[in-house]
Protein backbone atom coordinates (compact mmCIF):
# COMPACT_ATOMS: atom_id res chain seq x y z
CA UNK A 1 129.54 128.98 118.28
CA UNK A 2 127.23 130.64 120.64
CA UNK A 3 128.80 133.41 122.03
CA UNK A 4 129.44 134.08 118.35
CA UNK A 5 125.52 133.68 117.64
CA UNK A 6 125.17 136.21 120.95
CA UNK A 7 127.47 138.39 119.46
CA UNK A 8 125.59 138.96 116.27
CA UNK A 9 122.29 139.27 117.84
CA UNK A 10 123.74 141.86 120.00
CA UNK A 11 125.02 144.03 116.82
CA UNK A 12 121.61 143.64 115.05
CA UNK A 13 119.38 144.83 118.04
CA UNK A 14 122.13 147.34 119.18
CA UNK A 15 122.67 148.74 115.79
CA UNK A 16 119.83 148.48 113.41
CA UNK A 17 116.87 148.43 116.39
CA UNK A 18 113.21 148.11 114.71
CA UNK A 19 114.29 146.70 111.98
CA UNK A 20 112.55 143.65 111.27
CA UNK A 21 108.42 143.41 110.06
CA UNK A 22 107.90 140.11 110.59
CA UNK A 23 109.46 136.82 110.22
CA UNK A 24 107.37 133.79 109.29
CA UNK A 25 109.49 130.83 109.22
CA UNK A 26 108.23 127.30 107.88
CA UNK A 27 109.05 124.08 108.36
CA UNK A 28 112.29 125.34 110.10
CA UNK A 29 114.92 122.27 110.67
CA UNK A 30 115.16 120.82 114.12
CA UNK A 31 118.80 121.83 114.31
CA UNK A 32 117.79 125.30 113.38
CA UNK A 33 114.77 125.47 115.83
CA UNK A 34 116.66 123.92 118.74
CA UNK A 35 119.69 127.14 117.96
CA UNK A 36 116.48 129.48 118.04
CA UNK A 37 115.40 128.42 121.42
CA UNK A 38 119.16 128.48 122.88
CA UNK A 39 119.49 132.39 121.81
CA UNK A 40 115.82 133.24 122.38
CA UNK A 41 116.26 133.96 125.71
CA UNK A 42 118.66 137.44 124.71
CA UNK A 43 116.81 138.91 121.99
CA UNK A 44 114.65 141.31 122.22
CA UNK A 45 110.87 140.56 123.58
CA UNK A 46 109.70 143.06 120.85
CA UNK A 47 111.67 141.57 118.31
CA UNK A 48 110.75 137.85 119.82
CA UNK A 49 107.19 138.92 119.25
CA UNK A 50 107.77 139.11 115.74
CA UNK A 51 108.89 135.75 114.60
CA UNK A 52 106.63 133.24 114.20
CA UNK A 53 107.28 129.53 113.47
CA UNK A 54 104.64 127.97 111.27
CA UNK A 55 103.99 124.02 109.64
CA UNK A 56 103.34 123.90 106.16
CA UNK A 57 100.58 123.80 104.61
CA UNK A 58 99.37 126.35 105.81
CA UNK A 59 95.11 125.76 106.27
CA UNK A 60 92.52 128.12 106.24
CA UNK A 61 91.25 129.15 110.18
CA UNK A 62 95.08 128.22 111.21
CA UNK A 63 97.78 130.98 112.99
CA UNK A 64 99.83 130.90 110.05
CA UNK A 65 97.03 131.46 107.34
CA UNK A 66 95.96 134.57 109.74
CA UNK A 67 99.60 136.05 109.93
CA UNK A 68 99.84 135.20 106.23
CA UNK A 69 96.85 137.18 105.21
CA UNK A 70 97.48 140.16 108.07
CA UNK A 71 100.70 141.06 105.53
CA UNK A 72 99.50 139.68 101.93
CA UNK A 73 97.30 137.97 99.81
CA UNK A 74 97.25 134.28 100.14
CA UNK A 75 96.99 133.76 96.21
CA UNK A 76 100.90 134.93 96.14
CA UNK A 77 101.69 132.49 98.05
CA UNK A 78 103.04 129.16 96.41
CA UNK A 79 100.45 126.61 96.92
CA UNK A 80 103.53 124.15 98.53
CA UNK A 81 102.58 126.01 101.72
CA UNK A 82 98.81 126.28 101.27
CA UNK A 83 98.22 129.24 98.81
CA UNK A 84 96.86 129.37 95.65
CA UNK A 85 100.01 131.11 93.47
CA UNK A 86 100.97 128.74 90.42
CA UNK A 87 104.55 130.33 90.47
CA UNK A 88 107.37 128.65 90.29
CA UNK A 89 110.95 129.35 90.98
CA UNK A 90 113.74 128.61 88.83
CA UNK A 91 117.27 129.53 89.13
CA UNK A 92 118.13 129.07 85.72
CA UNK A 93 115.21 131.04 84.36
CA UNK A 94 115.96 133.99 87.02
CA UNK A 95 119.70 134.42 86.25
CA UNK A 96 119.53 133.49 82.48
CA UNK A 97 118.13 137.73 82.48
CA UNK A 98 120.51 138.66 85.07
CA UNK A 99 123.90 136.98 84.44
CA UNK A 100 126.16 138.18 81.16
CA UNK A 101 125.46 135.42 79.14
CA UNK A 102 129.55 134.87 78.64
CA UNK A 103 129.19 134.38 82.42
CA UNK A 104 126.85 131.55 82.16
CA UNK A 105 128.80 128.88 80.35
C-alpha cells in the first residue's frame, strides 16, 4: 500500500541517511515506474538525484553510457544492455559451488 511504501522510505532516509551510490535502473516495468513517481515526491532530493532510469541498450554518447562509465568499465557490463562483457549468469552454475550438494537434489 502506499502509506506502507511511505513508511519504508521514511525508515531508510531516517535511519541509514547517505547510504545509497547510485542507482541505475533499466528497462524498469511501467507498474514499477508509475509506484516510483507516486513516492518520488517524499524522498529525499539528494537521494532523488541519485537514481537514474535508463533504456537498454545502452549506446555510446547516451546518459546512461556516461553514468555507466562515471562508476565502471563498460566491458563488465553484459552486452544485453550495450557493453561488451561475454558473461553470463546462471543460477545453476552459481549455487552448484555454494549449495551442499545433499541440498541440491
Amino acid at each position: 500500500s502506499f502509506s506502507q511504501q511511505r513508511q519504508t522510505l521514511s525508515i531508510l532516509q531516517d535511519h541509514y541517511p547517505e547510504r545509497l551510490g547510485l542507482a541505475l535502473c533499466f528497462d524498469a516495468p511501467s507498474l514499477f515506474w508509475g509506484a516510483y513517481k507516486l513516492i518520488s515526491p517524499f524522498i529525499d532530493p539528494v537521494t532523488a538525484a541519485k537514481i537514474q532510469f535508463h533504456k537498454a541498450p545502452v549506446k555510446a554518447g547516451s546518459a546512461a553510457y556516461k553514468a555507466i562509465t562515471d562508476v565502471m568499465s563498460i566491458d563488465a557490463l553484459e552486452q544485453d544492455y550495450g557493453g561488451e562483457s561475454t558473461f553470463k549468469y546462471s543460477n545453476e552454475a552459481y549455487f552448484a559451488k555454494r549449495i551442499v550438494p545433499e541440498c541440491a537434489k
